[in-house]
C-alpha atoms as a PDB file:
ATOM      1  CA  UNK A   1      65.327 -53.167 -39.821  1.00  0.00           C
ATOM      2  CA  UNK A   2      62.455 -54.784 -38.570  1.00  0.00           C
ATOM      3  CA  UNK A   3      61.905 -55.267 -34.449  1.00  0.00           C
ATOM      4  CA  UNK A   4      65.065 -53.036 -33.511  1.00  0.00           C
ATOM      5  CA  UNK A   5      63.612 -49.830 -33.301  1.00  0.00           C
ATOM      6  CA  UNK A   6      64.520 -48.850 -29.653  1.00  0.00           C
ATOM      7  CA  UNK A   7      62.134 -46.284 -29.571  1.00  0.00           C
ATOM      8  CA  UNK A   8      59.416 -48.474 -29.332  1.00  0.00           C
ATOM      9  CA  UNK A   9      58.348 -48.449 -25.473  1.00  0.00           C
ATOM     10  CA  UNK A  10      56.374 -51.577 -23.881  1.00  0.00           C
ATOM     11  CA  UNK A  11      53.216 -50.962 -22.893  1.00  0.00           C
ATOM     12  CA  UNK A  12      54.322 -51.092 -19.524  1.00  0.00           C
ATOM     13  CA  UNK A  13      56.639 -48.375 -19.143  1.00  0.00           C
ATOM     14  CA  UNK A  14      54.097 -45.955 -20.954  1.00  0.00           C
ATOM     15  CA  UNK A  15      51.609 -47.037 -18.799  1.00  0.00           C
ATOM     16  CA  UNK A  16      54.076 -45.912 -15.919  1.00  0.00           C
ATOM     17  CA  UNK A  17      55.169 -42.797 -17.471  1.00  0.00           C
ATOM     18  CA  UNK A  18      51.367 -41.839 -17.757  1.00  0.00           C
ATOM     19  CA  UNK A  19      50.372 -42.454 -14.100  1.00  0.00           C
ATOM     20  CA  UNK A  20      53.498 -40.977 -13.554  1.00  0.00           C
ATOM     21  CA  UNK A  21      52.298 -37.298 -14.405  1.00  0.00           C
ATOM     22  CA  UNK A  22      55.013 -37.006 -17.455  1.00  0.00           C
ATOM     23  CA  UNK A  23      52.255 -36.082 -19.411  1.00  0.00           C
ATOM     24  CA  UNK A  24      49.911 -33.308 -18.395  1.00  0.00           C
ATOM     25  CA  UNK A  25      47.821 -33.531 -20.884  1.00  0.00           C
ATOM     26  CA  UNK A  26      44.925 -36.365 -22.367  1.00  0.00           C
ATOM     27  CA  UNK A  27      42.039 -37.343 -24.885  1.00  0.00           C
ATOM     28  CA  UNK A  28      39.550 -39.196 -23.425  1.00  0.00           C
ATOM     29  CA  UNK A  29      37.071 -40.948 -25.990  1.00  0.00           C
ATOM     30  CA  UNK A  30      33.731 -42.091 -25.384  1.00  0.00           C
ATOM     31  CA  UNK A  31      30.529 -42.620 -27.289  1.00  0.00           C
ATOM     32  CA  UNK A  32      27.322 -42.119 -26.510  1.00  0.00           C
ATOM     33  CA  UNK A  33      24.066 -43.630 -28.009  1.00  0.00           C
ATOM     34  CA  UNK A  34      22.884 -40.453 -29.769  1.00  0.00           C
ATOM     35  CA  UNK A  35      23.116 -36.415 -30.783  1.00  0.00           C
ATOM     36  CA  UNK A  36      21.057 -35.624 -27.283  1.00  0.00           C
ATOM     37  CA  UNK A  37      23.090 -37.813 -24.740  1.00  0.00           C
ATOM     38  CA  UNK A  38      26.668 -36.173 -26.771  1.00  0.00           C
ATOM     39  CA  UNK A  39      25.791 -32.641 -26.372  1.00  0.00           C
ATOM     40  CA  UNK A  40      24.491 -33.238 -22.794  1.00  0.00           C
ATOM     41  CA  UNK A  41      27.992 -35.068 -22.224  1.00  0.00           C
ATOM     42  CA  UNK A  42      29.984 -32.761 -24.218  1.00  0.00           C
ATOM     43  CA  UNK A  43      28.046 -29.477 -22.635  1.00  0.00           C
ATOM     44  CA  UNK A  44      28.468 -30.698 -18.851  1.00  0.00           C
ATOM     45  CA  UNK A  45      32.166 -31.151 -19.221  1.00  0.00           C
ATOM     46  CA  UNK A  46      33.182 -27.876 -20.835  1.00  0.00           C
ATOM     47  CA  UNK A  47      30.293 -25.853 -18.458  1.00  0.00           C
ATOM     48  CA  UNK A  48      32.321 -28.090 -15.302  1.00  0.00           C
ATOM     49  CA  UNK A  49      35.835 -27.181 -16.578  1.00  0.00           C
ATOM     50  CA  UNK A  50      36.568 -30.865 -16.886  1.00  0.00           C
ATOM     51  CA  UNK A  51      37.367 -30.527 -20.492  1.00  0.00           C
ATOM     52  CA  UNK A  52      38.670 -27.897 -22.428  1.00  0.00           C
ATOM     53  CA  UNK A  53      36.945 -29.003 -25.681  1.00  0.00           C
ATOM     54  CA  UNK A  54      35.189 -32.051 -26.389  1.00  0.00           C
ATOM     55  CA  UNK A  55      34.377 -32.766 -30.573  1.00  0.00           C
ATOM     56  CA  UNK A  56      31.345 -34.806 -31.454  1.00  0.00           C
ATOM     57  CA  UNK A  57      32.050 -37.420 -34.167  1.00  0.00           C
ATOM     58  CA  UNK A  58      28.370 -38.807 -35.500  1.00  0.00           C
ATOM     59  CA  UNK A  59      27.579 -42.052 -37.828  1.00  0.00           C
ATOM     60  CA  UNK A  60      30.372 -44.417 -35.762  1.00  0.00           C
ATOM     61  CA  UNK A  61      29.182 -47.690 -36.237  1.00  0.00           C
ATOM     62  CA  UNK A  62      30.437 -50.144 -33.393  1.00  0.00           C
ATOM     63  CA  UNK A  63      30.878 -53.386 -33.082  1.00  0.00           C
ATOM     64  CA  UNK A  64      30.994 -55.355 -29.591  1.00  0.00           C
ATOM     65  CA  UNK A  65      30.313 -57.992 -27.309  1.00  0.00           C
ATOM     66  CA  UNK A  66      27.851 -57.618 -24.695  1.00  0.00           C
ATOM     67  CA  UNK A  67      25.354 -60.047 -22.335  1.00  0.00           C
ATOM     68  CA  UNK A  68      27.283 -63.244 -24.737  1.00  0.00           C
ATOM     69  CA  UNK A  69      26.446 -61.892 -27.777  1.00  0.00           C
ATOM     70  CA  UNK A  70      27.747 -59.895 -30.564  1.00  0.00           C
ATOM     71  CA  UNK A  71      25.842 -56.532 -31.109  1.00  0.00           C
ATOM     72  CA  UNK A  72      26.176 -53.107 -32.694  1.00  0.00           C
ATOM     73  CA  UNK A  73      25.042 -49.723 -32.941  1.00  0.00           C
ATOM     74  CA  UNK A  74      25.287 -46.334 -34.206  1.00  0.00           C
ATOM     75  CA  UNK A  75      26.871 -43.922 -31.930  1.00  0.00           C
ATOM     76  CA  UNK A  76      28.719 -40.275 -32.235  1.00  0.00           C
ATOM     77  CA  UNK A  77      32.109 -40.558 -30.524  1.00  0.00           C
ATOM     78  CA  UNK A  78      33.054 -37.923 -28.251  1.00  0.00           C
ATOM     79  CA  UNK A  79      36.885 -36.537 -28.273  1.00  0.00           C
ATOM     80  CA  UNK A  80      37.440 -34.681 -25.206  1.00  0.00           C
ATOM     81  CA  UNK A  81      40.913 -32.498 -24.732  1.00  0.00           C
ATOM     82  CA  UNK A  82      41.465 -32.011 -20.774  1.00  0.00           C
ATOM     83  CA  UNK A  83      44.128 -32.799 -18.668  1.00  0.00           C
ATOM     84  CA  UNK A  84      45.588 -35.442 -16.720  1.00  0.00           C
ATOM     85  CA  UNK A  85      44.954 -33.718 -13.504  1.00  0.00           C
ATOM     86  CA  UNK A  86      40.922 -33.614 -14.436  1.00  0.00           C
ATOM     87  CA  UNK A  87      40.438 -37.454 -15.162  1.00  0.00           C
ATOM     88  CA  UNK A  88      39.434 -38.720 -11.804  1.00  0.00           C
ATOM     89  CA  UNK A  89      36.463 -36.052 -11.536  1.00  0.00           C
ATOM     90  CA  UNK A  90      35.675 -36.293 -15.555  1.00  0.00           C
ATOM     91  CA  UNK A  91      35.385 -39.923 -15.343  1.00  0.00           C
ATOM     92  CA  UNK A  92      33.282 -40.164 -12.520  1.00  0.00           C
ATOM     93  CA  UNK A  93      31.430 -36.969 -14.013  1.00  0.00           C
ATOM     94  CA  UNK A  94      30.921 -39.204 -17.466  1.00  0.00           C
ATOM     95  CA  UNK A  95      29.729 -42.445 -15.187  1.00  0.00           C
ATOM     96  CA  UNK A  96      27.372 -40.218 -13.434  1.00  0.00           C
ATOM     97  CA  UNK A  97      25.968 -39.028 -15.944  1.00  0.00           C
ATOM     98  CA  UNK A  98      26.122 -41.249 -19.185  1.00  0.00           C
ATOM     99  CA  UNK A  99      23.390 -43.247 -20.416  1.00  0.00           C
ATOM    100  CA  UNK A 100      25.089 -46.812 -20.924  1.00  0.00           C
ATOM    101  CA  UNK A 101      25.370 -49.037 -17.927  1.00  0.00           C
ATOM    102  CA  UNK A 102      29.200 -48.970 -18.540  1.00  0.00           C
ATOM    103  CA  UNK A 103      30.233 -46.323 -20.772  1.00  0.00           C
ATOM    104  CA  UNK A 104      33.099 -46.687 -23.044  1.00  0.00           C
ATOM    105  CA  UNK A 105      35.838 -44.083 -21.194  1.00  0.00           C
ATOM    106  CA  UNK A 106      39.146 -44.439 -22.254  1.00  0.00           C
ATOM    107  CA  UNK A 107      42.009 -42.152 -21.831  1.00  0.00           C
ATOM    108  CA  UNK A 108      45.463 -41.237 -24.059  1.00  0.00           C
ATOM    109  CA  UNK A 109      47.996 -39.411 -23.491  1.00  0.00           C
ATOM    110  CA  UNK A 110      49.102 -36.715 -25.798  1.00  0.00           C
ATOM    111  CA  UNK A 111      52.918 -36.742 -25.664  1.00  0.00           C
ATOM    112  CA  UNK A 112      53.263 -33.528 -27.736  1.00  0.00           C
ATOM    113  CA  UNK A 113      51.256 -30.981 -29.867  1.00  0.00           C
ATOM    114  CA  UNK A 114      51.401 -27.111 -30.361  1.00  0.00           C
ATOM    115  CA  UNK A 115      52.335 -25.084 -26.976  1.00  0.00           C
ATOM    116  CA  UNK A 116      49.586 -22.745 -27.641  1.00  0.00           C
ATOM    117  CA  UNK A 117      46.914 -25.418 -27.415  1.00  0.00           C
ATOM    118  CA  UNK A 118      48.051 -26.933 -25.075  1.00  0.00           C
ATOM    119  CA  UNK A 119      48.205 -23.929 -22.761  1.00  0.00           C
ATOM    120  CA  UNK A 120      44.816 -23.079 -23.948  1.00  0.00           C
ATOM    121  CA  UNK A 121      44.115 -26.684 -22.435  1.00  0.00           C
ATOM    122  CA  UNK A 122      45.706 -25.771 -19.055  1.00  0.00           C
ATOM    123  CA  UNK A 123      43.819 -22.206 -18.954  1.00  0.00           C
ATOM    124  CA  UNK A 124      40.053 -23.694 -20.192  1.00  0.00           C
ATOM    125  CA  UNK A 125      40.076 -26.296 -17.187  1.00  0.00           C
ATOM    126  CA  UNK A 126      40.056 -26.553 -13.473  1.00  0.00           C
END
């Protein structure tokens, strides 16, 4: 039945659980204006040990509000697999070195997913 599902956290408590270290493990999505920016991005990270893999979606169109006004653009979105321990440095890493004035960096946490990937997360970063 609908709005009984007690499985169903509030935002709030997975918000805690996340800065609580629970999870080890993250995706952290950005975009980036073009195929040059990405790979620098996506290059720096892996070379750094900030991510262990970071996937380069092209032809995302985006919509969003900026200076008042409603713009868009194409961009390739950038899936990066890391760890929870990393974010501080591969945020700052992304500011530092991202092309937007304030880049899209958002992280997720990934609850579950096969052991052996996720190890091979754990191994490929700092």
């Amino acid at each position: 039945m609908y709005g009984q599902n007690t499985n169903i956290q509030p935002k709030l408590a997975i918000k805690t659980r996340f800065m609580s270290n629970d999870v080890n493990y993250i995706l952290v999505i950005t975009t980036c204006p073009g195929s040059i920016s990405s790979k620098k991005v996506a290059q720096e990270l892996v070379t750094e040990k900030l991510a262990a893999c970071v996937n380069i979606v092209p032809g995302v169109q985006s919509f969003f509000s900026w200076v008042g006004k409603v713009d868009s653009a194409n961009e390739h979105m950038l899936v990066i697999k890391s760890t929870l321990n990393n974010y501080a440095a591969l945020e700052k890493r992304i500011k530092k070195i991202h092309p937007y004035e304030l880049p899209e960096i958002i992280a997720v946490p990934i609850e579950t997913g096969l052991a052996g990937y996720l190890d091979w997360i754990s191994k490929n970063t700092k």
